[in-house]
Protein backbone atom coordinates (compact mmCIF):
# COMPACT_ATOMS: atom_id res chain seq x y z
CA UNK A 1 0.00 0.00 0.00
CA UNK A 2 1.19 3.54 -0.83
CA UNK A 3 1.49 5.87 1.81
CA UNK A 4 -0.63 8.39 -0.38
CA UNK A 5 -4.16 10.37 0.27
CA UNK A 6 -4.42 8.87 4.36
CA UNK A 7 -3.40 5.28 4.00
CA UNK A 8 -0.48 5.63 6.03
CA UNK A 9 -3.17 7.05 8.86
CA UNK A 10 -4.81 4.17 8.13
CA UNK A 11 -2.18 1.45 8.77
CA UNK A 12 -1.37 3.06 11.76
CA UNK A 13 -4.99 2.92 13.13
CA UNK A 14 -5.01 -0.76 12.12
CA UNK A 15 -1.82 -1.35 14.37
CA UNK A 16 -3.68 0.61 16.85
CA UNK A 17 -6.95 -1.05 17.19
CA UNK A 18 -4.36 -4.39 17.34
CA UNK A 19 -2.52 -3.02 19.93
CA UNK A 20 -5.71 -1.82 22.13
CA UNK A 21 -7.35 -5.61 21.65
CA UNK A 22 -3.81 -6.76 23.28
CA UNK A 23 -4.23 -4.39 25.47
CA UNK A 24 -8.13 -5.82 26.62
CA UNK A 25 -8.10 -9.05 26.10
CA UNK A 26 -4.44 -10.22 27.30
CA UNK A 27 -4.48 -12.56 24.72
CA UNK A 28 -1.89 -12.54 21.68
CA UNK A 29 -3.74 -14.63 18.63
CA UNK A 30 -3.90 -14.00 14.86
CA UNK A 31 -6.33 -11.29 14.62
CA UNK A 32 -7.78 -9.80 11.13
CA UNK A 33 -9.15 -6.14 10.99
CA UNK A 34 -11.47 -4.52 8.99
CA UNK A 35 -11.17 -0.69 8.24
CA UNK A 36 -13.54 1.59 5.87
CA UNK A 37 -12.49 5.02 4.44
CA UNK A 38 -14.95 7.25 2.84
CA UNK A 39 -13.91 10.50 0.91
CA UNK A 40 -17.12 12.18 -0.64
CA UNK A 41 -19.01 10.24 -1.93
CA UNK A 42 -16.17 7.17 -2.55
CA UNK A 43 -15.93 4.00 0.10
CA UNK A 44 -13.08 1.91 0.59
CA UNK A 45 -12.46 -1.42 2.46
CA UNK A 46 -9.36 -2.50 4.03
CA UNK A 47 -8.74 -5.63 5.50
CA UNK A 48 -5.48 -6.85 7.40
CA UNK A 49 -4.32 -10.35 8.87
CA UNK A 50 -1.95 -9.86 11.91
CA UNK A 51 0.05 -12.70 12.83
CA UNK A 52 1.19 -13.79 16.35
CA UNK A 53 5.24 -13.71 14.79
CA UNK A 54 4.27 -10.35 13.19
CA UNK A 55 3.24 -9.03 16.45
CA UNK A 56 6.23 -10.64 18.75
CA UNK A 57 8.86 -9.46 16.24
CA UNK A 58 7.11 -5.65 16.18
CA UNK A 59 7.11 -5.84 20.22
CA UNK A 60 10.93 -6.83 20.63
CA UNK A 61 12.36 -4.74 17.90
CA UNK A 62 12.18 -3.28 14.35
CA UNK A 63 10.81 -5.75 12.29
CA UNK A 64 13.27 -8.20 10.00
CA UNK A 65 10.84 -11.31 8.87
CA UNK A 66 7.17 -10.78 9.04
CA UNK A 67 5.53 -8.29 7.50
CA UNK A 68 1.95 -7.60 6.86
CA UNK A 69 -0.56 -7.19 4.10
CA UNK A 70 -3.60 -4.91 4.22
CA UNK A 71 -5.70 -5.47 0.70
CA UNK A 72 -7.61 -2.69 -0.40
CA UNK A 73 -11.24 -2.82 -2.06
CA UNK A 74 -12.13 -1.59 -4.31
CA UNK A 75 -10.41 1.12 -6.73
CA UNK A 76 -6.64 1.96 -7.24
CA UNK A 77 -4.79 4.07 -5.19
CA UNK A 78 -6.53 7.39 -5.58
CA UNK A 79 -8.23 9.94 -3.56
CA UNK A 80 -11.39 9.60 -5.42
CA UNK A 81 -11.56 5.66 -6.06
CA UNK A 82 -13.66 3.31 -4.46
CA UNK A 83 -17.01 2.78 -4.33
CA UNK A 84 -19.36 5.59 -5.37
CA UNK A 85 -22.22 6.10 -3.17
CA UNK A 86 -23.88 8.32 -5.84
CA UNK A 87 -24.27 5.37 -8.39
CA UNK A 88 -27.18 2.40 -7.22
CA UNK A 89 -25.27 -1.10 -8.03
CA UNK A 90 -21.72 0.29 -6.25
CA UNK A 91 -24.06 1.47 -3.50
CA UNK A 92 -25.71 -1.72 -3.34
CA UNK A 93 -21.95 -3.27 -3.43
CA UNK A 94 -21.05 -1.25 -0.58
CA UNK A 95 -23.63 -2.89 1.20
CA UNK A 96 -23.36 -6.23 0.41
CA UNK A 97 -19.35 -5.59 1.59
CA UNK A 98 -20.67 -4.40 5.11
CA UNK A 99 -23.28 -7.30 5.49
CA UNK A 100 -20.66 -9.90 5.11
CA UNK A 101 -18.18 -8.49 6.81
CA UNK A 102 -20.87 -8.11 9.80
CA UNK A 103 -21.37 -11.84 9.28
CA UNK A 104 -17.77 -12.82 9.30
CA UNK A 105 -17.51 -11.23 12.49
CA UNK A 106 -20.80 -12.88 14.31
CA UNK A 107 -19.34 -16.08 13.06
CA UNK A 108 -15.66 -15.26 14.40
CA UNK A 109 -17.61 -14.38 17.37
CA UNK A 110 -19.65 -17.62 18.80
CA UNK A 111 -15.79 -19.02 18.02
């Protein structure tokens, strides 16, 4: 991911939230996050899988093996990509992305 128009921000609040559900829960485990940015009109959906090693390493010292992923959806890298609230079917996309993500985490929940 390219540090451009807040994604940086956006990594660091992922490492964040992370850090607070350490912080709460006492419990180091693999952990995905969710994150949405909307600009305007435009949505985007971030997801990231945080490892146990990823988060050992990054708690001892600068990191030199793991490293970490966040995919982006939808849209390129761009301050007006994603999807656009204004038009019906990427509204009803934006949607859809919410309602499973809401499911994935009722399921991860009863876990």
């Amino acid at each position: 991911m390219l540090p451009d128009f807040g994604e940086s921000q956006i990594l660091a609040e992922i490492l964040i939230c992370r850090h607070e559900n350490l912080r709460i829960y006492c419990a180091v485990t693999d952990q995905i996050i969710f994150a949405v940015r909307v600009v305007s009109s435009h949505v985007s959906f971030y997801k990231d899988e945080i490892s146990i090693a990823y988060w050992k390493e990054l708690r001892r010292e600068l990191l030199h093996k793991q490293t970490i992923e966040i995919l982006r959806w939808s849209g390129e890298n761009d301050s007006y990509t994603g999807l656009n609230l204004a038009e019906l079917n990427e509204r009803q996309a934006m949607l859809m992305a919410l309602a499973k993500i809401r499911k994935y985490l009722l399921i991860d929940e009863k876990l």
